[in-house]
C-alpha atoms as a PDB file:
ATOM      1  CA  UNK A   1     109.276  50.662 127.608  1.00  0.00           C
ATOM      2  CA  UNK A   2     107.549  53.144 125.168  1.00  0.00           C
ATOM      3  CA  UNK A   3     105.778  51.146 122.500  1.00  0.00           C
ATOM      4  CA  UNK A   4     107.971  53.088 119.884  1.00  0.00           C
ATOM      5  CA  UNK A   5     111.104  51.994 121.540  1.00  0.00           C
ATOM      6  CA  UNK A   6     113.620  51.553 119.104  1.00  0.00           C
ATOM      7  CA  UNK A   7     115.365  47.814 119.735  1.00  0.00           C
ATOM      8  CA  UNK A   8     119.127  47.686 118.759  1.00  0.00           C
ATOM      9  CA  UNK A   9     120.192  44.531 116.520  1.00  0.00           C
ATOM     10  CA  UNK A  10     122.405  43.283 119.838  1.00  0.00           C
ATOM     11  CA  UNK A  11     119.240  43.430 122.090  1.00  0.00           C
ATOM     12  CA  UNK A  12     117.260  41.954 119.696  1.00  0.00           C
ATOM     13  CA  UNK A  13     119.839  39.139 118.785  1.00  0.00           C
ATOM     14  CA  UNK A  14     120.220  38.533 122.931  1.00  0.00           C
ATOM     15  CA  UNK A  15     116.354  38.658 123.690  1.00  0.00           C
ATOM     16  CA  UNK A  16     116.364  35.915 120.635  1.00  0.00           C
ATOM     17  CA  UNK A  17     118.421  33.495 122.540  1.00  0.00           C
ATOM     18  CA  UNK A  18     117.143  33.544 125.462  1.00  0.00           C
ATOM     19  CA  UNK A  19     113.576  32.740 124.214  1.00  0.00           C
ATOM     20  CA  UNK A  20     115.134  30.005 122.033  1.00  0.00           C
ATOM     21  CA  UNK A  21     116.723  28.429 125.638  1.00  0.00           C
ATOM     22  CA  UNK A  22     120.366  29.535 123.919  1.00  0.00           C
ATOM     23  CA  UNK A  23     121.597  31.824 126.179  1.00  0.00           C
ATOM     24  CA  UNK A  24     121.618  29.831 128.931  1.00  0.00           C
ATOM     25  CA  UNK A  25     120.600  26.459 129.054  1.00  0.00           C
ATOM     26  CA  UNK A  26     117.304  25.682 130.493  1.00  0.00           C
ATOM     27  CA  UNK A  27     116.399  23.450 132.951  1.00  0.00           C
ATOM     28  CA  UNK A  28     113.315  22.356 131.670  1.00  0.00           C
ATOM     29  CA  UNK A  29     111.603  18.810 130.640  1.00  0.00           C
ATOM     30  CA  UNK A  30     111.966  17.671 127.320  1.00  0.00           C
ATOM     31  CA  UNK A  31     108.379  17.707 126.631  1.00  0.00           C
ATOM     32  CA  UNK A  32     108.081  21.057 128.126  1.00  0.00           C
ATOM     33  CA  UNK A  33     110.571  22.218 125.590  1.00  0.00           C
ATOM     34  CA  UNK A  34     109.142  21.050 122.637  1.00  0.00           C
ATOM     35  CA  UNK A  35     106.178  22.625 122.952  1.00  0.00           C
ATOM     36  CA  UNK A  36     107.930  26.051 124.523  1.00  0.00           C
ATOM     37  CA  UNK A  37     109.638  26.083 121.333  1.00  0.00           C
ATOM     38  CA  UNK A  38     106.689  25.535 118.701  1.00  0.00           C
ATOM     39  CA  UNK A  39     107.979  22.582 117.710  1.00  0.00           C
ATOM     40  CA  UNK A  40     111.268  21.573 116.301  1.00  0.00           C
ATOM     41  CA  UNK A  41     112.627  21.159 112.179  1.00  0.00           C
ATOM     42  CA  UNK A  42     112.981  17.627 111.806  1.00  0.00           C
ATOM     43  CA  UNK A  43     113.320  17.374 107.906  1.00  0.00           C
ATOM     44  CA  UNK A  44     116.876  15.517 109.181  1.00  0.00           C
ATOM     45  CA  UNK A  45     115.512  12.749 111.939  1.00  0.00           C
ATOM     46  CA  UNK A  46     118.918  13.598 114.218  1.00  0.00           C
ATOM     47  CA  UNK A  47     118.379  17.678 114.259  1.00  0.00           C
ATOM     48  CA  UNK A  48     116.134  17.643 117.114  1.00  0.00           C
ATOM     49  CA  UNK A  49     118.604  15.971 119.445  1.00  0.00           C
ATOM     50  CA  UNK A  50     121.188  18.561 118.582  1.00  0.00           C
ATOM     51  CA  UNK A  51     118.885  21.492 118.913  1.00  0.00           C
ATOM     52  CA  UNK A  52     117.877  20.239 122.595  1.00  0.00           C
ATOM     53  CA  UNK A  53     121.088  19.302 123.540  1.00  0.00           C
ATOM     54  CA  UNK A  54     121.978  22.709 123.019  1.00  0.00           C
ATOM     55  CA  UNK A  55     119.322  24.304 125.024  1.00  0.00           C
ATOM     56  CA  UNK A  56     118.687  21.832 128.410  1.00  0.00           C
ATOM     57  CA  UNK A  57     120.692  20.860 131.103  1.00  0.00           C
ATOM     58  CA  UNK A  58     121.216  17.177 130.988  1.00  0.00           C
ATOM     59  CA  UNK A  59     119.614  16.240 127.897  1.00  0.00           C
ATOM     60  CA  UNK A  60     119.647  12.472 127.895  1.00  0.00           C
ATOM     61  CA  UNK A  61     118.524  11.618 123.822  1.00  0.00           C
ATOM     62  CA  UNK A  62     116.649   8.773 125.289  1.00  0.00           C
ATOM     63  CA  UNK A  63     114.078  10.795 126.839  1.00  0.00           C
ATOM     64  CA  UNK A  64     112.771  12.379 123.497  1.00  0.00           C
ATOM     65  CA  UNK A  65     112.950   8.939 121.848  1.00  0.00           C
ATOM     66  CA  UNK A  66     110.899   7.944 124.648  1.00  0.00           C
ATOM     67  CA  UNK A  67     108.068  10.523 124.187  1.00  0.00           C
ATOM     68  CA  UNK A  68     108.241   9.583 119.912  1.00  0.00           C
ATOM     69  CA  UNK A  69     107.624   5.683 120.866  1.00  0.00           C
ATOM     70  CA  UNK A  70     104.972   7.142 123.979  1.00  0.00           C
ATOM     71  CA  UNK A  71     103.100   9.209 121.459  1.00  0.00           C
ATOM     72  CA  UNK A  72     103.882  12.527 123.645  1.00  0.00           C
ATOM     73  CA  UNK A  73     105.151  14.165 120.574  1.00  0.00           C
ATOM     74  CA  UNK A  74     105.045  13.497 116.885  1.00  0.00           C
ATOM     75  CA  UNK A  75     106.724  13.816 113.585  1.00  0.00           C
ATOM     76  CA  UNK A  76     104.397  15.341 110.610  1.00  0.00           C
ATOM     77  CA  UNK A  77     104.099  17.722 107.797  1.00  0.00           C
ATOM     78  CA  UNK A  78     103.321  21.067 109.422  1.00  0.00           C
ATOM     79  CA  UNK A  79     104.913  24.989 108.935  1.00  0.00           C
ATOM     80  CA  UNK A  80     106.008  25.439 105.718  1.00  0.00           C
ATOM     81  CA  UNK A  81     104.628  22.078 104.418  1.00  0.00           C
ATOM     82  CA  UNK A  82     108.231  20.881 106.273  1.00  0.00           C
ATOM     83  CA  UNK A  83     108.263  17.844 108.342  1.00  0.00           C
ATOM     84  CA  UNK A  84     108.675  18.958 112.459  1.00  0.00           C
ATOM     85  CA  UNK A  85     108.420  17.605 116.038  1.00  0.00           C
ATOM     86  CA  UNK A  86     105.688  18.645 117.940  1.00  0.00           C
ATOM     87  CA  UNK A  87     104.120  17.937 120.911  1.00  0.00           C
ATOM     88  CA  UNK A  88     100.666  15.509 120.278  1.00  0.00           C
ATOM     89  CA  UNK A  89      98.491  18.416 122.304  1.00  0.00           C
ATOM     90  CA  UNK A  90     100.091  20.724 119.406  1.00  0.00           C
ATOM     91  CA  UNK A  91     100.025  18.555 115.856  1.00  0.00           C
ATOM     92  CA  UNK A  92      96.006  17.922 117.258  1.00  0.00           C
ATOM     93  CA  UNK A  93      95.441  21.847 117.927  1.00  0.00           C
ATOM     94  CA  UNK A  94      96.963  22.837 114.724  1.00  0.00           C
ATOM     95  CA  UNK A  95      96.847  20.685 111.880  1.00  0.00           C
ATOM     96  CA  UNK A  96      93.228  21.997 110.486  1.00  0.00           C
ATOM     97  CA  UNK A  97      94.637  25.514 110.689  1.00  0.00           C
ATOM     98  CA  UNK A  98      97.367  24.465 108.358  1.00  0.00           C
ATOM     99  CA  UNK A  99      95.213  22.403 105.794  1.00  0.00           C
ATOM    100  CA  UNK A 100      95.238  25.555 103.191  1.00  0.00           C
ATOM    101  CA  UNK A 101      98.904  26.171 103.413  1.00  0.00           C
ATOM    102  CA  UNK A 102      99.653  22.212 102.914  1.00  0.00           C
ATOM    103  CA  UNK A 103      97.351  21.973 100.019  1.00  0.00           C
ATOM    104  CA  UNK A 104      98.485  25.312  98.221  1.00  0.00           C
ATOM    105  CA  UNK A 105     102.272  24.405  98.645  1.00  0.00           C
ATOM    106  CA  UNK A 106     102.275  20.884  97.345  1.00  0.00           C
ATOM    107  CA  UNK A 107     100.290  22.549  94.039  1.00  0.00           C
ATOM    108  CA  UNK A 108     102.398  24.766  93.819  1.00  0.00           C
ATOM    109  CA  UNK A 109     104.919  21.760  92.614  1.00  0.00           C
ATOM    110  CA  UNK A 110     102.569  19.593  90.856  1.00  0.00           C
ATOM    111  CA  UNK A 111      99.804  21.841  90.045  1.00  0.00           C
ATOM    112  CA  UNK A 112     100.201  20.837  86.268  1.00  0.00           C
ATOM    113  CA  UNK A 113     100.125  17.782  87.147  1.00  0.00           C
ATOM    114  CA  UNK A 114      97.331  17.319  89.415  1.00  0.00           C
ATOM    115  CA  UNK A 115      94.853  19.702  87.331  1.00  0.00           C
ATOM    116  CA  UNK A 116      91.875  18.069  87.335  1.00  0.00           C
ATOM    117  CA  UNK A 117      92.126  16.374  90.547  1.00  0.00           C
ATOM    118  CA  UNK A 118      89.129  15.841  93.209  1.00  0.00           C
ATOM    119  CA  UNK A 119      91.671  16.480  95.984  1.00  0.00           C
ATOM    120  CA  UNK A 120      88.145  16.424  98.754  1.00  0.00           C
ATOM    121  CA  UNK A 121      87.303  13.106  96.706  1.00  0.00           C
ATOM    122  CA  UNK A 122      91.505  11.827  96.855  1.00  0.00           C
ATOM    123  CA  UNK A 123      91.369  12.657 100.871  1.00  0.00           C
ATOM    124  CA  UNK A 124      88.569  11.009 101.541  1.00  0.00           C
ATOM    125  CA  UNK A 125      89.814   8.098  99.377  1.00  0.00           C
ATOM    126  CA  UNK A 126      93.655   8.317 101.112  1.00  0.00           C
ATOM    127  CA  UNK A 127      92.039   8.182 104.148  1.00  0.00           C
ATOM    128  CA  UNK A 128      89.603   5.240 103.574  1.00  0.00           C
ATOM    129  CA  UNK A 129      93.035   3.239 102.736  1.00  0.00           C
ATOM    130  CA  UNK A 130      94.917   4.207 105.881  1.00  0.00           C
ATOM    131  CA  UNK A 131      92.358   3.304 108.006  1.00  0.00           C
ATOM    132  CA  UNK A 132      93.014  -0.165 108.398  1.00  0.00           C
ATOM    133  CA  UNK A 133      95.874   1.163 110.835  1.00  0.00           C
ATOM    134  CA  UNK A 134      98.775  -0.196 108.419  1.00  0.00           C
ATOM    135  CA  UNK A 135     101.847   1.518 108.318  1.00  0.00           C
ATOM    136  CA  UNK A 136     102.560   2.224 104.461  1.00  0.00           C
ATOM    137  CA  UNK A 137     105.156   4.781 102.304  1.00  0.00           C
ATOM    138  CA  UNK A 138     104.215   7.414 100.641  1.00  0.00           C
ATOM    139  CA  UNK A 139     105.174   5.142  97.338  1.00  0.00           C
ATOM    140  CA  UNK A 140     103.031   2.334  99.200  1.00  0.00           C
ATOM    141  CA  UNK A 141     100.174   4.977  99.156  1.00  0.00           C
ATOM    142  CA  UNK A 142      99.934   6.421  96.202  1.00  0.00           C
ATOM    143  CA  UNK A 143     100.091   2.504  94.164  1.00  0.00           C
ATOM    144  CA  UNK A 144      97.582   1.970  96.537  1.00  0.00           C
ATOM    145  CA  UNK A 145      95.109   4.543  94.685  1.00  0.00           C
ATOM    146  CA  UNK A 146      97.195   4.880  91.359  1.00  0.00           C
ATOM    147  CA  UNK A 147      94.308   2.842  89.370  1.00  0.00           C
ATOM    148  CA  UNK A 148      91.623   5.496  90.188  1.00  0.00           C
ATOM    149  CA  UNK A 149      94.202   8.710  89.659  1.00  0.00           C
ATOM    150  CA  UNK A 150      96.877   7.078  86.957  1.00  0.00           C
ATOM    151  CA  UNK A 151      97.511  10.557  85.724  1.00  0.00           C
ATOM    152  CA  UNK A 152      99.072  12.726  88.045  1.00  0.00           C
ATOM    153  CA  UNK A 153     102.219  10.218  88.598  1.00  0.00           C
ATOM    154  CA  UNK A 154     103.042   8.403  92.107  1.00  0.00           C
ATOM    155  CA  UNK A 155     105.508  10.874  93.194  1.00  0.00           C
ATOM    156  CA  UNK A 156     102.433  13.714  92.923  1.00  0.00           C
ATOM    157  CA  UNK A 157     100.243  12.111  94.503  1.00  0.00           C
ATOM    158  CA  UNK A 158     101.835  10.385  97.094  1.00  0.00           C
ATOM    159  CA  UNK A 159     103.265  13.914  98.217  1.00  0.00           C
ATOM    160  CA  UNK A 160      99.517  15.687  98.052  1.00  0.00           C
ATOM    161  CA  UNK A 161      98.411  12.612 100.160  1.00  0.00           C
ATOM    162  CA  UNK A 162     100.781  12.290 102.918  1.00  0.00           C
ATOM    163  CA  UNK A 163     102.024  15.803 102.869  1.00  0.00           C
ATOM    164  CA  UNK A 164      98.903  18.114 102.696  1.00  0.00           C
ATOM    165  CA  UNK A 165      95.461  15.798 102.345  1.00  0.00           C
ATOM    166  CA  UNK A 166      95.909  13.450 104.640  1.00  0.00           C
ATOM    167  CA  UNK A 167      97.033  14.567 108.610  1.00  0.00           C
ATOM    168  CA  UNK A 168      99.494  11.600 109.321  1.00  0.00           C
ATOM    169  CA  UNK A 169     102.724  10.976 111.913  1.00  0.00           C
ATOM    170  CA  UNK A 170     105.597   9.172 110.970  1.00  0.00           C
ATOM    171  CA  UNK A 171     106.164   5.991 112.631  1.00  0.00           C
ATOM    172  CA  UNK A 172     109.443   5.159 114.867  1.00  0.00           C
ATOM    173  CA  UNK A 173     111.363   3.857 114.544  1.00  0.00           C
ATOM    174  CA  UNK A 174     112.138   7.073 112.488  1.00  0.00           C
ATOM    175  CA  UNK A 175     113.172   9.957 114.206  1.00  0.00           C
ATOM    176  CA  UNK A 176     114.742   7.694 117.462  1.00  0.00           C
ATOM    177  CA  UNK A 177     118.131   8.510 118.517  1.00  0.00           C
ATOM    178  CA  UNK A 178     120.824   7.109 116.191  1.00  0.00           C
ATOM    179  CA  UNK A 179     118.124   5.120 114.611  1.00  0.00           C
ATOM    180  CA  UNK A 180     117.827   4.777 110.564  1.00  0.00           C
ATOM    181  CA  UNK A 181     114.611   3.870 109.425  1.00  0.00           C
ATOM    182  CA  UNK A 182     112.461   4.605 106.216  1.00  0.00           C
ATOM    183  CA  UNK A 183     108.849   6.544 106.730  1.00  0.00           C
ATOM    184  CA  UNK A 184     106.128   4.514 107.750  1.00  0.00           C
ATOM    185  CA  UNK A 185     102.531   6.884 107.609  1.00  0.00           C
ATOM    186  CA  UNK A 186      99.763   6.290 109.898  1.00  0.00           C
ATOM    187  CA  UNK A 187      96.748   8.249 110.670  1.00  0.00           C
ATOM    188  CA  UNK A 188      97.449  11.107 113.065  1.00  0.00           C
ATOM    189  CA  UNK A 189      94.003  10.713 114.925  1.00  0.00           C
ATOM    190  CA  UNK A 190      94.656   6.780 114.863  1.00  0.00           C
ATOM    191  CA  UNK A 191      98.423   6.801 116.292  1.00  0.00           C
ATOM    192  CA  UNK A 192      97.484   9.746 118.901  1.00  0.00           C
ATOM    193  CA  UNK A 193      93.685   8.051 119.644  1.00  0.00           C
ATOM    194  CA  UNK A 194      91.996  11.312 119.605  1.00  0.00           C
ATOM    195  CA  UNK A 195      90.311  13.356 116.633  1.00  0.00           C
ATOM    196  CA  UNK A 196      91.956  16.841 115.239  1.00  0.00           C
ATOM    197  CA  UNK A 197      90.293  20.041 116.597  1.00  0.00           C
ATOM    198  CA  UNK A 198      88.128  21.293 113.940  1.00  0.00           C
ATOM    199  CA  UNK A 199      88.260  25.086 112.954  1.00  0.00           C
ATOM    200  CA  UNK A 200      85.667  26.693 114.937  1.00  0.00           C
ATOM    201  CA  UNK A 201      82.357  27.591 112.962  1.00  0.00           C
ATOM    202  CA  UNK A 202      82.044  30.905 113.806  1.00  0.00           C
ATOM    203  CA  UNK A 203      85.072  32.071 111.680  1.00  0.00           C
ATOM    204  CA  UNK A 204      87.047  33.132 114.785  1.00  0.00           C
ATOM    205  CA  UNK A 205      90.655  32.234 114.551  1.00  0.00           C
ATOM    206  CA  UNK A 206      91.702  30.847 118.345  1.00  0.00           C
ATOM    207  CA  UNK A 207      94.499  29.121 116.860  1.00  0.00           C
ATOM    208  CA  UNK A 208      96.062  31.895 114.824  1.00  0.00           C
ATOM    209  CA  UNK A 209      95.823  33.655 118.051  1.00  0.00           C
ATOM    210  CA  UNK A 210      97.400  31.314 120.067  1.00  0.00           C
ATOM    211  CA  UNK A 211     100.176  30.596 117.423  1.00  0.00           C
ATOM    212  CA  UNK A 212     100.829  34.057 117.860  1.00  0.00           C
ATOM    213  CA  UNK A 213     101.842  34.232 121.600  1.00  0.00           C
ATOM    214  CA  UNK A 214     103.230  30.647 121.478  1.00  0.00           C
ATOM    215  CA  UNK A 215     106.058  32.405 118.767  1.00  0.00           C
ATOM    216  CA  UNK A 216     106.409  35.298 120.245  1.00  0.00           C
ATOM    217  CA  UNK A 217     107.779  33.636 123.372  1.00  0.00           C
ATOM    218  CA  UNK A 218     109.781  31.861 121.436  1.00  0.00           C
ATOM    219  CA  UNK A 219     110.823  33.732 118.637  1.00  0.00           C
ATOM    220  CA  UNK A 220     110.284  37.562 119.592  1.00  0.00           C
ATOM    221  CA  UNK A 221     109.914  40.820 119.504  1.00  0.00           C
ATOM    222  CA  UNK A 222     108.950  40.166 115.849  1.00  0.00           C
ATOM    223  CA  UNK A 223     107.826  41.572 112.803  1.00  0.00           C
ATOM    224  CA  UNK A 224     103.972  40.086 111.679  1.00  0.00           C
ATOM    225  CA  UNK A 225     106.178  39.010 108.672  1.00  0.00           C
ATOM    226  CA  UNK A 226     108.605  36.979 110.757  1.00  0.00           C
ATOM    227  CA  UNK A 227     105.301  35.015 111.897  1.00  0.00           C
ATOM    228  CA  UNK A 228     104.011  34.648 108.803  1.00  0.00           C
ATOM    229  CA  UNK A 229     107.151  33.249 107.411  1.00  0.00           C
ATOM    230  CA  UNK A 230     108.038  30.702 110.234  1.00  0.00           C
ATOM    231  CA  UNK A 231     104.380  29.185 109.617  1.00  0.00           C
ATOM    232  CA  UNK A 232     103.857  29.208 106.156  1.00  0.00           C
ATOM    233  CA  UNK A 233     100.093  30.787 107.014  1.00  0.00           C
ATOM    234  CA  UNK A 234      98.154  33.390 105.427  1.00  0.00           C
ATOM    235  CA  UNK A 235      95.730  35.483 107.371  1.00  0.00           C
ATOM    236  CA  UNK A 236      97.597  35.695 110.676  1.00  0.00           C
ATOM    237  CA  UNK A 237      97.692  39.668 110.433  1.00  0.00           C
ATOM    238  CA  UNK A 238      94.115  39.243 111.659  1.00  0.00           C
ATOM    239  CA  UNK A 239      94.988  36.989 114.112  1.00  0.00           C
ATOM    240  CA  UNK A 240      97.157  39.891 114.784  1.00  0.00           C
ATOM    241  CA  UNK A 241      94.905  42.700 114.997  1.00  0.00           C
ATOM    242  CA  UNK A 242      92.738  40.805 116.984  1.00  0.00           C
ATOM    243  CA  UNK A 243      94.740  40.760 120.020  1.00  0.00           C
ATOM    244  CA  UNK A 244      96.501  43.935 119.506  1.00  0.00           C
ATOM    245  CA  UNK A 245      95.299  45.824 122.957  1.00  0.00           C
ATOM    246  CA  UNK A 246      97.395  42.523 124.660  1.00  0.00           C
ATOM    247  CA  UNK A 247     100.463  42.977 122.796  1.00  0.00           C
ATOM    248  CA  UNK A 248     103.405  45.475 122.861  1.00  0.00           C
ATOM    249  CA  UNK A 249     105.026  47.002 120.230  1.00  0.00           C
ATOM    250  CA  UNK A 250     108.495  48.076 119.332  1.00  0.00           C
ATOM    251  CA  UNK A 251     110.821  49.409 116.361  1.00  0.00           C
ATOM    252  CA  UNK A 252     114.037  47.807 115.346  1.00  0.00           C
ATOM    253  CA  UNK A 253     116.686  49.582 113.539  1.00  0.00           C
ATOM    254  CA  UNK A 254     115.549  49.513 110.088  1.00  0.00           C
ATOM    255  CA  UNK A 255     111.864  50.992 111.275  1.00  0.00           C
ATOM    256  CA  UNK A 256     109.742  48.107 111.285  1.00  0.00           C
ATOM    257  CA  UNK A 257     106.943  47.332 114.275  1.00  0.00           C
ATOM    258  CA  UNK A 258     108.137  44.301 116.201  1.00  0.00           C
ATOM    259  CA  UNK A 259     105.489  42.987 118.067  1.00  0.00           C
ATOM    260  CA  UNK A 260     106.036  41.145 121.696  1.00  0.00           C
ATOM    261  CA  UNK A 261     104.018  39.592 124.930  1.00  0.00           C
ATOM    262  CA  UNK A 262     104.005  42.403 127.755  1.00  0.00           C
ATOM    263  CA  UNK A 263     105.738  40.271 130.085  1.00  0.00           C
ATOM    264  CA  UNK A 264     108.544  37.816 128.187  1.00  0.00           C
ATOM    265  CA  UNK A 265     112.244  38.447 128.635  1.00  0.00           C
ATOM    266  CA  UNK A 266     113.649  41.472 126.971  1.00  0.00           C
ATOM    267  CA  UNK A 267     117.821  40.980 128.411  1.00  0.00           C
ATOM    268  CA  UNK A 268     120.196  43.745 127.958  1.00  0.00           C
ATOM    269  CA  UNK A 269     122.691  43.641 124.665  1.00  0.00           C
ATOM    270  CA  UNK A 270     125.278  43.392 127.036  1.00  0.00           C
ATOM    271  CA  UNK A 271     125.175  39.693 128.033  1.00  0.00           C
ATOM    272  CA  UNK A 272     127.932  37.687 125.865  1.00  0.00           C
ATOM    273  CA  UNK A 273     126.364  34.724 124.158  1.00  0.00           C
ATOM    274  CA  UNK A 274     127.161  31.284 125.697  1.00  0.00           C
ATOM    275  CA  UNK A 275     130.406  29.690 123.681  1.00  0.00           C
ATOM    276  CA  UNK A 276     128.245  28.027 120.418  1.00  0.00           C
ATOM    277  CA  UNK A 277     125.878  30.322 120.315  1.00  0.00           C
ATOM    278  CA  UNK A 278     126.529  32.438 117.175  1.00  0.00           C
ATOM    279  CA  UNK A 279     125.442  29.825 114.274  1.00  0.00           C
ATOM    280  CA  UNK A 280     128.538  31.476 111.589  1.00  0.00           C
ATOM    281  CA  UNK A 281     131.119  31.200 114.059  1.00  0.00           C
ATOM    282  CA  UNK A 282     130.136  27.067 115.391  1.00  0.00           C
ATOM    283  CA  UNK A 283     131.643  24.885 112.073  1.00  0.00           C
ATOM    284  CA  UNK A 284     131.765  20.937 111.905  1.00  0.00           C
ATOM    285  CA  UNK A 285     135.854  21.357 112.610  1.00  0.00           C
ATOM    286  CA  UNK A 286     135.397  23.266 116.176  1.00  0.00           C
ATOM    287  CA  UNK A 287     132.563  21.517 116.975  1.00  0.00           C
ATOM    288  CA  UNK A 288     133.497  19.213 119.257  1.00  0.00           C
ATOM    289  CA  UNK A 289     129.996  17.999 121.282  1.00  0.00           C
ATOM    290  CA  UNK A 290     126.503  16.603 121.240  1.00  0.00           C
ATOM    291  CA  UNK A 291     124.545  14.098 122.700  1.00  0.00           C
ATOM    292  CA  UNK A 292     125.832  10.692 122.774  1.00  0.00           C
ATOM    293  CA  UNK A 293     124.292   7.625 123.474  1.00  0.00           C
ATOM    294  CA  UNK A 294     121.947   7.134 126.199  1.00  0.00           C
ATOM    295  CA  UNK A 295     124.350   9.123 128.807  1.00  0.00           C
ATOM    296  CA  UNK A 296     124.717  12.732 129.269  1.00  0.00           C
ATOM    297  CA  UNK A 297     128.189  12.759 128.434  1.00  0.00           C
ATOM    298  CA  UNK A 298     129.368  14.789 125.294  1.00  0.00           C
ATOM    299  CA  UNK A 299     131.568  12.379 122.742  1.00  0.00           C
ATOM    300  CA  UNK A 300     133.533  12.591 119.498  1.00  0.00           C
ATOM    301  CA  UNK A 301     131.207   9.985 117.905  1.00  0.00           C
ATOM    302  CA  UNK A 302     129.026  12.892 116.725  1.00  0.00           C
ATOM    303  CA  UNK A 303     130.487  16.058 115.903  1.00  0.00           C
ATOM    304  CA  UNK A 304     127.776  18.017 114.740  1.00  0.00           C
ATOM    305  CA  UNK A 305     127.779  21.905 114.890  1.00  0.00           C
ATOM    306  CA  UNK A 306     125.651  22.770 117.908  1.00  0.00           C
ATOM    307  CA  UNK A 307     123.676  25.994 116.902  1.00  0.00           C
ATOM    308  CA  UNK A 308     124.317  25.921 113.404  1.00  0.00           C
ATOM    309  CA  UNK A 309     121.753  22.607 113.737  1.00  0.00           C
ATOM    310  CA  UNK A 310     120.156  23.800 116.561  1.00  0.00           C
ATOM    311  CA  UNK A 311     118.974  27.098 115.805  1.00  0.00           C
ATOM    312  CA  UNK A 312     117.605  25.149 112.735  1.00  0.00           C
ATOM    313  CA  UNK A 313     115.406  22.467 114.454  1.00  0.00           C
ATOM    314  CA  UNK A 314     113.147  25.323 115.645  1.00  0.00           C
ATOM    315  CA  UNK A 315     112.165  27.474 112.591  1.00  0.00           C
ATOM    316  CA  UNK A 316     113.312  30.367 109.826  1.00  0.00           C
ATOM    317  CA  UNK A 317     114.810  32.203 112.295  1.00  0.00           C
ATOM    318  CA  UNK A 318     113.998  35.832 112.136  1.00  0.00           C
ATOM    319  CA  UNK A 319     115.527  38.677 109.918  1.00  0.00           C
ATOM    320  CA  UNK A 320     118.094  40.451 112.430  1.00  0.00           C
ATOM    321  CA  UNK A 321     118.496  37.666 115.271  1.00  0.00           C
ATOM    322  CA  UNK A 322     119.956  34.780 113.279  1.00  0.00           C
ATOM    323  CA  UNK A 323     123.169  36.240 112.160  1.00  0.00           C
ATOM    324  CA  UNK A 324     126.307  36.374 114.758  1.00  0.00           C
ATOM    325  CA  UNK A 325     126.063  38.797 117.124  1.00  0.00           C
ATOM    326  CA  UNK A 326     127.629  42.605 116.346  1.00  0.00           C
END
């Protein structure tokens, strides 16, 4: 194509689906998934067993329960300061990149509150109390160090803690399939038994770079601004820049530069979406399937609506692919 290709809102919506494994479903591990898909919204434990039942080809919910009690994948505070499921290779590769974001979006709520506040000293303090490897609550937490910081409140700084300060996974049993349990913190680097990657030295930006390719098979063509807005991050347009010669570039409909890997799947509009696949037109009445139990086979015991939850689990969708197709 000629980078100033215009892409029509149809060919963008298809290319959208197929990258998201909703076009057709994939036959692809679970694991494999996960990461394909940048990880998966998991503010509501259940979502991510309705977003991959919706995209693979025999999803058995037992499998991803398995890799949460494995430590394969993990459930933490990540883009958008929202809690997801990602792969352990990913929450390890990408959690100092976020440490900004996480810190500027919790004081953005308590920022009265917490004026004043060491947060390096708090960290290092949060940490020191996690490290005895005992699951605690964010309540648990925060009493824990409420004598040395009385003034910003529990609920402050148990959410700067656990949500920005302090990289930790929640425990299962939350997040297993049909499975209600509270959140239990541990140490990310003690549950996964490796270290976080540090930012490199040098002020290069590998993993802005990478998080760039990894949403853009995922998520695109898309705007720098769709990026930006899935992560949370700042300073990706430089990530951007960076590796412009290796990316292709596009226009949708309204003008704007969509940016996209030389080589992932552009379909043509004319491909009907799958029956589900248009999140407005999938409600909790027609819905009539999900994963169930430890079998394959669809039941009424959970009628959730498939894409409307499943095009959820994996991020803001982008302006001009999340809408029903026209």
């Amino acid at each position: 194509m000629n980078p100033m290709t215009v892409i029509g809102t149809r060919a963008l919506n298809r290319a959208t689906l197929a990258r998201q494994l909703l076009l057709d479903r994939a036959d692809m591990p679970v694991l494999d998934s996960v990461a394909h898909l940048g990880g998966l919204q998991a503010q509501e434990p259940q979502e991510p067993f309705v977003g991959l039942w919706s995209r693979l080809h025999a999803f058995d919910p037992a499998a991803l329960s398995d890799l949460l009690t494995g430590r394969r994948v993990v459930r933490t505070h990540l883009m958008r300061r929202t809690v997801h499921l990602l792969t352990a290779d990913d929450a390890l590769a990408w959690r100092a990149r976020h440490d900004t974001m996480l810190r500027q979006r919790v004081l953005g709520n308590y920022r009265r509150e917490l004026d004043g506040t060491d947060l390096d000293e708090l960290a290092a303090a949060g940490r020191a109390v996690l490290a005895d490897d005992v699951p605690r609550s964010m309540t648990e937490l925060a009493r824990a160090l409420a004598e040395h910081w009385p003034a910003p409140g529990p609920r402050a700084l148990g959410e700067m803690l656990i949500a920005a300060l302090v990289p930790v996974v929640q425990l299962p049993p939350r997040g297993l399939w049909r499975t209600k349990a509270g959140v239990r913190n541990v140490l990310l680097s003690s549950w996964l038994g490796r270290e976080i990657d540090p930012l490199p030295p040098d002020g290069s930006d590998p993993v802005g770079q990478a998080l760039v390719r990894r949403y853009l098979a995922a998520f695109g063509p898309a705007a720098s601004a769709d990026l930006c807005a899935w992560c949370g991050l700042a300073g990706l347009p430089a990530a951007v820049t960076a590796m412009r010669e290796e990316l292709v570039s596009f226009r949708d409909e309204r003008g704007r530069e969509l940016l996209d890997l030389p080589d992932a799947p552009r379909p043509t509009p004319t491909p009907p979406p799958r029956c589900g696949s248009c999140p407005r037109s999938t409600t909790r009445s027609s819905a009539t399937t999900t994963a169930a139990g430890s079998s394959t086979t669809p039941t009424a015991a959970c009628r959730l609506p498939v894409l409307a939850s499943s095009w959820s689990t994996a991020g803001s969708p982008r302006p001009g692919a999340s809408g029903p197709p026209p």
